[in-house]
C-alpha atoms as a PDB file:
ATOM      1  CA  UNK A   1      94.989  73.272 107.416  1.00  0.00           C
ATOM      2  CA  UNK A   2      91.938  73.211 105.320  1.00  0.00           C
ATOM      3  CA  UNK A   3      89.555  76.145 104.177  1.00  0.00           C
ATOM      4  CA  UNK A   4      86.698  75.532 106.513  1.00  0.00           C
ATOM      5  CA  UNK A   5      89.418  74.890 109.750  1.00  0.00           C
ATOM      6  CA  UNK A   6      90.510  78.677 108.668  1.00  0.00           C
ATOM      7  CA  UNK A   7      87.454  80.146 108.574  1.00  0.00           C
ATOM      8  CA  UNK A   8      86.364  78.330 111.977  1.00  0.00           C
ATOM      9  CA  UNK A   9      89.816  79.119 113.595  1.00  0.00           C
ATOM     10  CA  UNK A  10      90.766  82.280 112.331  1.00  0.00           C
ATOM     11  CA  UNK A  11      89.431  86.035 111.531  1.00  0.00           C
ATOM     12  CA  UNK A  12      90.704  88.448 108.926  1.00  0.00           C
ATOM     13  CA  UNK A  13      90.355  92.177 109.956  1.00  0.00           C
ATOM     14  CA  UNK A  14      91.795  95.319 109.180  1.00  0.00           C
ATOM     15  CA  UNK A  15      94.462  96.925 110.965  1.00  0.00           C
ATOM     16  CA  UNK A  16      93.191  99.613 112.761  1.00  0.00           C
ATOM     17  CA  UNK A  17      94.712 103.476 112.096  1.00  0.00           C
ATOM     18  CA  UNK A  18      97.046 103.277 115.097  1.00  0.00           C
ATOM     19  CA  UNK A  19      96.827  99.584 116.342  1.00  0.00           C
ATOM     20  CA  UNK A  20     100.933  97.934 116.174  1.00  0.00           C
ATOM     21  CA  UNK A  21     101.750  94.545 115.476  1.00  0.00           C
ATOM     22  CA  UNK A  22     104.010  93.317 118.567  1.00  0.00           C
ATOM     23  CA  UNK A  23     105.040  90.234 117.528  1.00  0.00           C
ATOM     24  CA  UNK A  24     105.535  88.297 113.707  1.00  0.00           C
ATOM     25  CA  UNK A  25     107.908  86.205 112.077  1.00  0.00           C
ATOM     26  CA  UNK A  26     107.701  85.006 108.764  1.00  0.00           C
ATOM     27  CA  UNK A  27     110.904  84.159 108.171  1.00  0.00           C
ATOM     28  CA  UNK A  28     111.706  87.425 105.953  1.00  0.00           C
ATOM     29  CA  UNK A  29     112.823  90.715 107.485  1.00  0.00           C
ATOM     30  CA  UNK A  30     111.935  92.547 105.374  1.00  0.00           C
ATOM     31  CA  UNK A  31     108.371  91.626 105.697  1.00  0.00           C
ATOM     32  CA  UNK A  32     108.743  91.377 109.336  1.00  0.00           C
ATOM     33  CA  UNK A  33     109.644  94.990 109.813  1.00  0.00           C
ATOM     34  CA  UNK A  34     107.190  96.097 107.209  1.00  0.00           C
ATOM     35  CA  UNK A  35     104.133  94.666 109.648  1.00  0.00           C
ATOM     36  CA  UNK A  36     105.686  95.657 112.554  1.00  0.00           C
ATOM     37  CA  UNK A  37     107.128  98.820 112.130  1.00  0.00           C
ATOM     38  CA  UNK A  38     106.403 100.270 108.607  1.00  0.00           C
ATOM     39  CA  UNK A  39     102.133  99.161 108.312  1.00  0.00           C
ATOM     40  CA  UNK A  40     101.105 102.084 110.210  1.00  0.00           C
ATOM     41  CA  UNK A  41     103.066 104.723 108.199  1.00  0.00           C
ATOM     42  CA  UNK A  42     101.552 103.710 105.298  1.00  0.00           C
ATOM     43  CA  UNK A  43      98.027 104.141 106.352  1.00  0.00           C
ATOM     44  CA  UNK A  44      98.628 107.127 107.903  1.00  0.00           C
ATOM     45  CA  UNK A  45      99.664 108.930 104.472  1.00  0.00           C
ATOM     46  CA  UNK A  46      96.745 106.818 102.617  1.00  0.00           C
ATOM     47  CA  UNK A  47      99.356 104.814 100.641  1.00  0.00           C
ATOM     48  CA  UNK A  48      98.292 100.939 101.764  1.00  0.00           C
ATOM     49  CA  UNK A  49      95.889  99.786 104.179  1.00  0.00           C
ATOM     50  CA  UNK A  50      97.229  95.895 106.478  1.00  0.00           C
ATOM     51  CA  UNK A  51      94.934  93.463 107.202  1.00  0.00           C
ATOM     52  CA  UNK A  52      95.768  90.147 109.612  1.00  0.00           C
ATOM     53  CA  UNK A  53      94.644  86.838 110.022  1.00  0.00           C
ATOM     54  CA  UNK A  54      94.069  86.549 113.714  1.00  0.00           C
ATOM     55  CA  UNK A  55      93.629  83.280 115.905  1.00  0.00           C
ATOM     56  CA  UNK A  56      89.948  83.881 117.350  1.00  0.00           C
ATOM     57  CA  UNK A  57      91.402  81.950 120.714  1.00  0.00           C
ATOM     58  CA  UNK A  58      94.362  84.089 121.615  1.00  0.00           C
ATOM     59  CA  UNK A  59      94.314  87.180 118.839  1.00  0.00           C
ATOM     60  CA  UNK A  60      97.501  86.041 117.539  1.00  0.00           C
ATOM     61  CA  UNK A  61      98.205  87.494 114.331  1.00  0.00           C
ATOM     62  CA  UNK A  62      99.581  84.377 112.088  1.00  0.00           C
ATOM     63  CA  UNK A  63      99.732  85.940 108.422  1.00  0.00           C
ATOM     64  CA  UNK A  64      99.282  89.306 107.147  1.00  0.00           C
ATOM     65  CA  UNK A  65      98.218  91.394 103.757  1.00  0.00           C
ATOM     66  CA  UNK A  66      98.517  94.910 102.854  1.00  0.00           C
ATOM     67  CA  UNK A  67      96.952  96.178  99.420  1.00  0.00           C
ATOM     68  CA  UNK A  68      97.298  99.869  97.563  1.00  0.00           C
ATOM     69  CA  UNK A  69      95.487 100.743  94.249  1.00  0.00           C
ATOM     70  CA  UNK A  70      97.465 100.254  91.247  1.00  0.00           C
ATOM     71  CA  UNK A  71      97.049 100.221  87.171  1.00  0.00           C
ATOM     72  CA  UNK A  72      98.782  97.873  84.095  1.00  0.00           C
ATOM     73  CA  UNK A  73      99.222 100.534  81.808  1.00  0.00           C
ATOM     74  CA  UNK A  74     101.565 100.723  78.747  1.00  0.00           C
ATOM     75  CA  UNK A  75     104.788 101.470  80.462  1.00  0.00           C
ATOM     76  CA  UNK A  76     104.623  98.366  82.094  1.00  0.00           C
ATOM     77  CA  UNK A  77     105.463  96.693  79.025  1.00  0.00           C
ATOM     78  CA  UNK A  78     108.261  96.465  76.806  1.00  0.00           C
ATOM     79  CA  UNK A  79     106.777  97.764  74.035  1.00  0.00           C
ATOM     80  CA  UNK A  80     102.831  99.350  72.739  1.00  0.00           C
ATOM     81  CA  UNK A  81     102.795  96.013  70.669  1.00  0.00           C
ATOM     82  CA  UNK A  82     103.516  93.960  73.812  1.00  0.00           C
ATOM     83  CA  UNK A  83     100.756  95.900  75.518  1.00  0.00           C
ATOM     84  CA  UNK A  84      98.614  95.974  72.541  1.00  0.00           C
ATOM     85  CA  UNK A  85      98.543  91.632  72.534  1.00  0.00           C
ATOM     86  CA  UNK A  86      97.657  91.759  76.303  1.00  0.00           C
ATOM     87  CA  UNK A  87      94.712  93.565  76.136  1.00  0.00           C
ATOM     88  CA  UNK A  88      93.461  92.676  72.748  1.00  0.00           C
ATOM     89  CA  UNK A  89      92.719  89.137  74.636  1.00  0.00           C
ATOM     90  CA  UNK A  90      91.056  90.670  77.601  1.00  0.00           C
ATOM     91  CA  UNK A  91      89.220  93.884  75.901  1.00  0.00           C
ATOM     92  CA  UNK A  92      86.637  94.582  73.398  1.00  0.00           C
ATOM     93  CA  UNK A  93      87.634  97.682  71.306  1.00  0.00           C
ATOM     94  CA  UNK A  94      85.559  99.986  73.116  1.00  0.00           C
ATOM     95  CA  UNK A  95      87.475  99.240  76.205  1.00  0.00           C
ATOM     96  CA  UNK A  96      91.134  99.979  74.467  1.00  0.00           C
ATOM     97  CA  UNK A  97      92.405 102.404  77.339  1.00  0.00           C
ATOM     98  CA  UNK A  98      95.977 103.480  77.803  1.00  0.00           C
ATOM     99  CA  UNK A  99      95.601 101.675  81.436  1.00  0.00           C
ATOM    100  CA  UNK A 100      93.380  99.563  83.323  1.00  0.00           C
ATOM    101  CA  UNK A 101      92.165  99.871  87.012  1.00  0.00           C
ATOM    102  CA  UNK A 102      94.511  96.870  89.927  1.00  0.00           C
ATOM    103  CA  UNK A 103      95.174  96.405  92.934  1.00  0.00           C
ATOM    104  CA  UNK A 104      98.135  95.767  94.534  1.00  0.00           C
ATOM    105  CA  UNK A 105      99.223  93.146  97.370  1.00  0.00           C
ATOM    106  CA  UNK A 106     101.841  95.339  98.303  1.00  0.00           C
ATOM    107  CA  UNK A 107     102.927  92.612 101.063  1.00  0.00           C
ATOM    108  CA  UNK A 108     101.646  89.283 101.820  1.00  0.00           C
ATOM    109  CA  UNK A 109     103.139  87.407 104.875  1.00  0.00           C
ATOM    110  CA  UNK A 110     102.165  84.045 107.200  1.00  0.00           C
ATOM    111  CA  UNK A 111     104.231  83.315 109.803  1.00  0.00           C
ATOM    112  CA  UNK A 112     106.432  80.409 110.550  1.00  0.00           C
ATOM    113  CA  UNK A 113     104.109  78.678 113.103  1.00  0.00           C
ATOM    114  CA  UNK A 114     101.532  77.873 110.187  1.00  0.00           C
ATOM    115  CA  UNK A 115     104.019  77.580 106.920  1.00  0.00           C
ATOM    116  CA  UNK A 116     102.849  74.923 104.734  1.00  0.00           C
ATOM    117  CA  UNK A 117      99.336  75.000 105.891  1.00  0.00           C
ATOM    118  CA  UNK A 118      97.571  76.697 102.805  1.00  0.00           C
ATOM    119  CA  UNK A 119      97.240  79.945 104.742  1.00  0.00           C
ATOM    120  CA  UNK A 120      98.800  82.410 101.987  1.00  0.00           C
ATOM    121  CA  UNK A 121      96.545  80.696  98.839  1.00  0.00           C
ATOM    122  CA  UNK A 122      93.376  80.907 101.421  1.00  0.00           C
ATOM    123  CA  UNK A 123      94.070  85.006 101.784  1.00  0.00           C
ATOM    124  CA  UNK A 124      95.004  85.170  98.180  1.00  0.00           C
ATOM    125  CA  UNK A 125      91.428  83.560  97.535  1.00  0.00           C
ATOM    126  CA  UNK A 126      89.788  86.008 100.227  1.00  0.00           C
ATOM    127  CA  UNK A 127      91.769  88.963  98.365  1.00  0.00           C
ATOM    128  CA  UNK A 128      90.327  87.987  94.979  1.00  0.00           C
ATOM    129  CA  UNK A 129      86.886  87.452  96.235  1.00  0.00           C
ATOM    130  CA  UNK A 130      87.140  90.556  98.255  1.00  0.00           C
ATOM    131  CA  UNK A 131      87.652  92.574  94.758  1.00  0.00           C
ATOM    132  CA  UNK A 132      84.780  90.775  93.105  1.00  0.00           C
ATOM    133  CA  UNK A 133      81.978  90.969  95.633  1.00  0.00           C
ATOM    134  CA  UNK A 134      80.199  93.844  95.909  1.00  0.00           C
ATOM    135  CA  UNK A 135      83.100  95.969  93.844  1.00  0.00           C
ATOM    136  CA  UNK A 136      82.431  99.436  94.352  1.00  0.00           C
ATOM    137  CA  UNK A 137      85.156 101.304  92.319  1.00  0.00           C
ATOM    138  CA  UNK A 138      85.906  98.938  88.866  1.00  0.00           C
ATOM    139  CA  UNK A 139      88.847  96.984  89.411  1.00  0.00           C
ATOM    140  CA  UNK A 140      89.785  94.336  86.612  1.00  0.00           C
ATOM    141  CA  UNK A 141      93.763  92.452  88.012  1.00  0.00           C
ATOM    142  CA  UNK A 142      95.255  91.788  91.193  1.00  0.00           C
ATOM    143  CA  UNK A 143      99.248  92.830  90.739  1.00  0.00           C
ATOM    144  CA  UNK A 144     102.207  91.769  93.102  1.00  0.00           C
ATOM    145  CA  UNK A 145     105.700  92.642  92.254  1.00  0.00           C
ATOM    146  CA  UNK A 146     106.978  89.286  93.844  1.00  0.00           C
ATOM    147  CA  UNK A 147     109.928  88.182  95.406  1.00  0.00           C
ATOM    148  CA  UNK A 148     112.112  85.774  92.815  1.00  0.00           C
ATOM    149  CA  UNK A 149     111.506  82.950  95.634  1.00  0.00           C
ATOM    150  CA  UNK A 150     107.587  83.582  95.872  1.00  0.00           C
ATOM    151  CA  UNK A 151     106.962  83.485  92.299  1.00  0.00           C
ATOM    152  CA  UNK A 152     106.324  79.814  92.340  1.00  0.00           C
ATOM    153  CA  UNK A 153     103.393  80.657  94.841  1.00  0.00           C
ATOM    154  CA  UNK A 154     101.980  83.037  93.061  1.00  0.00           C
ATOM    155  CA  UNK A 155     102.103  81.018  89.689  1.00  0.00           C
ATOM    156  CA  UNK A 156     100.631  78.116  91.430  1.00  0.00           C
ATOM    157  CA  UNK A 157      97.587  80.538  92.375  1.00  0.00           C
ATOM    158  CA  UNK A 158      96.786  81.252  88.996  1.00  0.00           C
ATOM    159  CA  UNK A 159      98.833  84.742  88.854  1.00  0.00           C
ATOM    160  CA  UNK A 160     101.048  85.444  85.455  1.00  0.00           C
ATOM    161  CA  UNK A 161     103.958  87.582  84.547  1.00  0.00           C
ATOM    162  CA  UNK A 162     103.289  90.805  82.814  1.00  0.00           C
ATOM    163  CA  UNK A 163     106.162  90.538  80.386  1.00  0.00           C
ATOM    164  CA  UNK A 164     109.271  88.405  80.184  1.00  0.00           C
ATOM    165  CA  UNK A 165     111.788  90.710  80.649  1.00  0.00           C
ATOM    166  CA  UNK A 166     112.412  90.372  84.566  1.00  0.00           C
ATOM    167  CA  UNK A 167     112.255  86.725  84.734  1.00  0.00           C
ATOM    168  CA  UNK A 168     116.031  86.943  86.424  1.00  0.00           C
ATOM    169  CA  UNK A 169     114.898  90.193  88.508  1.00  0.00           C
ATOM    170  CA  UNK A 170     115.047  90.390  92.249  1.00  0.00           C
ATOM    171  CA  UNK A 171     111.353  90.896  91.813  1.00  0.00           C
ATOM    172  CA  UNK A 172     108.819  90.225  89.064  1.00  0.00           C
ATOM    173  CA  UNK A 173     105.445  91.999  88.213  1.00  0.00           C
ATOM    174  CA  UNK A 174     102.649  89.288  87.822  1.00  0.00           C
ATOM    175  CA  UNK A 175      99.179  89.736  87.516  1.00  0.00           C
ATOM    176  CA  UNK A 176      95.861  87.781  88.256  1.00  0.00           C
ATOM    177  CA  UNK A 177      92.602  88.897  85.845  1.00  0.00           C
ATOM    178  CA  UNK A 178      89.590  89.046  88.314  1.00  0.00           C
ATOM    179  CA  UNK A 179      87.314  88.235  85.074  1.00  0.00           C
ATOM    180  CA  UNK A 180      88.657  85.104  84.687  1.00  0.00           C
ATOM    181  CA  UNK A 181      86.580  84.054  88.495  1.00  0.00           C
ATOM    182  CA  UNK A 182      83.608  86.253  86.738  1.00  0.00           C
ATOM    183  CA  UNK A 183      83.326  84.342  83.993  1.00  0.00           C
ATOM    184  CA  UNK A 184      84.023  80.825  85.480  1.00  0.00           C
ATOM    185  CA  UNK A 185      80.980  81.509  87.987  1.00  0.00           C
ATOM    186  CA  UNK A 186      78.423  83.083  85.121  1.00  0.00           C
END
Protein backbone atom coordinates (compact mmCIF):
# COMPACT_ATOMS: atom_id res chain seq x y z
CA UNK A 1 0.00 0.00 0.00
CA UNK A 2 1.40 3.26 -1.05
CA UNK A 3 1.36 6.77 0.76
CA UNK A 4 -1.31 8.45 -1.26
CA UNK A 5 -3.70 4.91 -1.13
CA UNK A 6 -3.30 5.63 2.88
CA UNK A 7 -4.15 8.91 2.95
CA UNK A 8 -7.21 8.28 0.44
CA UNK A 9 -8.24 5.06 2.37
CA UNK A 10 -7.55 5.72 5.77
CA UNK A 11 -7.90 8.51 8.71
CA UNK A 12 -5.70 8.98 11.74
CA UNK A 13 -7.59 10.38 14.83
CA UNK A 14 -7.26 10.47 18.36
CA UNK A 15 -8.79 8.20 20.68
CA UNK A 16 -11.36 9.83 22.36
CA UNK A 17 -11.29 10.08 26.56
CA UNK A 18 -13.64 7.11 26.96
CA UNK A 19 -14.04 5.61 23.38
CA UNK A 20 -12.69 1.39 23.61
CA UNK A 21 -11.10 -0.39 20.97
CA UNK A 22 -13.32 -3.69 20.41
CA UNK A 23 -11.43 -5.46 18.18
CA UNK A 24 -7.25 -5.57 17.12
CA UNK A 25 -4.75 -8.00 16.41
CA UNK A 26 -1.37 -7.35 15.66
CA UNK A 27 0.03 -10.35 16.29
CA UNK A 28 1.57 -9.25 19.84
CA UNK A 29 -0.40 -9.45 23.08
CA UNK A 30 1.02 -7.42 24.63
CA UNK A 31 0.21 -4.67 22.29
CA UNK A 32 -3.13 -6.09 21.77
CA UNK A 33 -4.22 -5.69 25.34
CA UNK A 34 -2.47 -2.39 25.65
CA UNK A 35 -5.09 -0.87 22.80
CA UNK A 36 -7.77 -2.68 23.97
CA UNK A 37 -7.79 -2.68 27.47
CA UNK A 38 -4.90 -0.54 28.92
CA UNK A 39 -5.22 2.93 26.20
CA UNK A 40 -7.90 4.40 28.17
CA UNK A 41 -6.18 4.18 31.61
CA UNK A 42 -3.49 5.94 30.44
CA UNK A 43 -5.29 8.94 29.24
CA UNK A 44 -7.32 9.09 31.99
CA UNK A 45 -4.24 9.76 34.48
CA UNK A 46 -2.59 12.09 31.60
CA UNK A 47 0.27 9.57 31.12
CA UNK A 48 -0.15 8.78 27.04
CA UNK A 49 -2.67 9.84 24.71
CA UNK A 50 -3.73 6.59 21.46
CA UNK A 51 -4.33 7.53 18.23
CA UNK A 52 -5.72 4.91 15.27
CA UNK A 53 -5.59 4.58 11.77
CA UNK A 54 -9.17 3.98 10.81
CA UNK A 55 -10.61 2.57 7.41
CA UNK A 56 -12.86 5.67 6.25
CA UNK A 57 -15.35 2.75 4.69
CA UNK A 58 -16.09 0.66 7.72
CA UNK A 59 -14.15 2.60 10.84
CA UNK A 60 -12.01 -0.30 11.29
CA UNK A 61 -9.14 0.48 13.29
CA UNK A 62 -6.02 -1.27 11.33
CA UNK A 63 -2.85 0.17 13.26
CA UNK A 64 -2.48 2.15 16.27
CA UNK A 65 0.08 4.79 18.14
CA UNK A 66 0.21 6.07 21.55
CA UNK A 67 2.89 8.86 22.48
CA UNK A 68 3.90 10.42 26.19
CA UNK A 69 6.50 13.26 26.65
CA UNK A 70 9.87 12.14 27.40
CA UNK A 71 13.68 13.61 27.71
CA UNK A 72 17.49 12.05 26.69
CA UNK A 73 19.16 13.26 29.56
CA UNK A 74 22.51 12.08 31.08
CA UNK A 75 21.35 9.02 32.87
CA UNK A 76 20.46 7.58 29.79
CA UNK A 77 23.93 7.06 29.02
CA UNK A 78 26.66 5.10 30.24
CA UNK A 79 28.71 7.65 31.15
CA UNK A 80 28.80 12.09 31.12
CA UNK A 81 31.52 11.46 28.35
CA UNK A 82 29.12 9.21 26.40
CA UNK A 83 26.51 11.91 26.80
CA UNK A 84 28.90 14.65 26.36
CA UNK A 85 29.87 13.12 22.41
CA UNK A 86 26.07 12.93 21.69
CA UNK A 87 25.23 16.25 22.12
CA UNK A 88 28.41 17.97 21.23
CA UNK A 89 27.25 16.81 17.50
CA UNK A 90 23.75 18.04 17.82
CA UNK A 91 24.28 21.32 20.18
CA UNK A 92 26.00 24.55 20.06
CA UNK A 93 27.50 25.38 23.53
CA UNK A 94 24.84 27.58 24.53
CA UNK A 95 22.44 24.76 24.26
CA UNK A 96 24.67 22.25 26.65
CA UNK A 97 21.64 21.23 29.00
CA UNK A 98 21.67 18.32 31.39
CA UNK A 99 18.54 17.00 29.14
CA UNK A 100 16.77 17.68 26.09
CA UNK A 101 12.93 17.87 25.40
CA UNK A 102 11.30 13.88 23.29
CA UNK A 103 8.67 12.30 22.77
CA UNK A 104 7.88 9.00 23.21
CA UNK A 105 5.98 6.29 20.94
CA UNK A 106 5.12 4.52 23.88
CA UNK A 107 3.32 1.79 21.52
CA UNK A 108 3.08 1.50 17.89
CA UNK A 109 0.89 -1.35 16.43
CA UNK A 110 -0.77 -2.36 12.71
CA UNK A 111 -2.68 -5.17 12.57
CA UNK A 112 -2.30 -8.40 10.76
CA UNK A 113 -4.81 -7.67 7.92
CA UNK A 114 -2.36 -4.88 6.50
CA UNK A 115 1.32 -6.31 7.67
CA UNK A 116 3.76 -5.65 5.06
CA UNK A 117 1.94 -2.81 3.54
CA UNK A 118 4.15 0.22 4.73
CA UNK A 119 1.51 1.18 7.29
CA UNK A 120 3.89 1.46 10.50
CA UNK A 121 6.83 3.69 8.42
CA UNK A 122 3.68 5.88 6.98
CA UNK A 123 2.56 6.67 10.92
CA UNK A 124 6.15 6.89 11.90
CA UNK A 125 6.40 9.65 9.06
CA UNK A 126 2.96 11.27 10.25
CA UNK A 127 4.47 11.11 13.97
CA UNK A 128 7.63 12.95 12.92
CA UNK A 129 5.86 15.47 10.86
CA UNK A 130 3.29 15.84 13.51
CA UNK A 131 6.28 17.08 15.98
CA UNK A 132 7.68 19.42 13.39
CA UNK A 133 4.67 21.29 12.09
CA UNK A 134 3.40 23.86 13.92
CA UNK A 135 5.48 22.62 17.29
CA UNK A 136 4.08 24.35 20.08
CA UNK A 137 6.15 23.18 23.14
CA UNK A 138 10.12 22.58 21.75
CA UNK A 139 10.63 19.10 21.13
CA UNK A 140 14.08 18.06 19.48
CA UNK A 141 13.96 13.44 19.24
CA UNK A 142 11.38 11.00 18.86
CA UNK A 143 12.38 7.96 21.50
CA UNK A 144 10.95 4.30 21.46
CA UNK A 145 12.27 1.75 23.80
CA UNK A 146 11.76 -1.06 21.10
CA UNK A 147 11.11 -4.51 21.12
CA UNK A 148 14.56 -6.63 20.17
CA UNK A 149 12.38 -7.90 17.02
CA UNK A 150 11.22 -4.25 15.94
CA UNK A 151 14.53 -2.76 16.05
CA UNK A 152 15.18 -3.55 12.47
CA UNK A 153 12.02 -1.32 11.71
CA UNK A 154 12.90 1.30 13.49
CA UNK A 155 16.60 1.37 12.15
CA UNK A 156 15.29 1.13 8.70
CA UNK A 157 13.24 4.47 9.51
CA UNK A 158 16.14 6.37 10.25
CA UNK A 159 15.90 5.87 14.26
CA UNK A 160 19.43 5.09 16.24
CA UNK A 161 20.40 3.54 19.48
CA UNK A 162 21.20 5.79 22.33
CA UNK A 163 24.15 3.80 23.58
CA UNK A 164 25.44 0.31 22.96
CA UNK A 165 24.99 -1.21 26.02
CA UNK A 166 21.45 -2.96 25.48
CA UNK A 167 22.08 -4.20 22.10
CA UNK A 168 21.17 -7.94 23.64
CA UNK A 169 18.23 -6.31 25.85
CA UNK A 170 14.65 -7.39 25.62
CA UNK A 171 14.21 -3.80 24.61
CA UNK A 172 16.48 -1.04 23.30
CA UNK A 173 16.21 2.84 23.62
CA UNK A 174 16.63 4.43 20.07
CA UNK A 175 16.13 7.77 19.08
CA UNK A 176 15.20 9.80 15.86
CA UNK A 177 16.59 13.76 15.82
CA UNK A 178 13.60 15.82 14.41
CA UNK A 179 16.42 18.43 13.14
CA UNK A 180 17.76 16.19 10.92
CA UNK A 181 13.94 16.61 8.64
CA UNK A 182 14.53 20.54 9.62
CA UNK A 183 17.52 20.84 8.12
CA UNK A 184 17.03 18.52 5.05
CA UNK A 185 13.88 20.79 4.10
CA UNK A 186 15.75 24.42 4.83
Amino acid sequence: MDRQSIETSYEIRKLNQSEKIESFDCGDADLNDFILNESILYREALLAVSYVLDNKNNHQSIAYFSLANDRISLSDFESKTEFNRFRKHRFVNEKRLKSYPAAKICRLGVDLSVKGQSVGSFLLNFIKSYFIMDNKTGCRFLTVDAYAAAVPFYLKNGFVPLNEEDADAATRLLYFDLNDIVNNNE
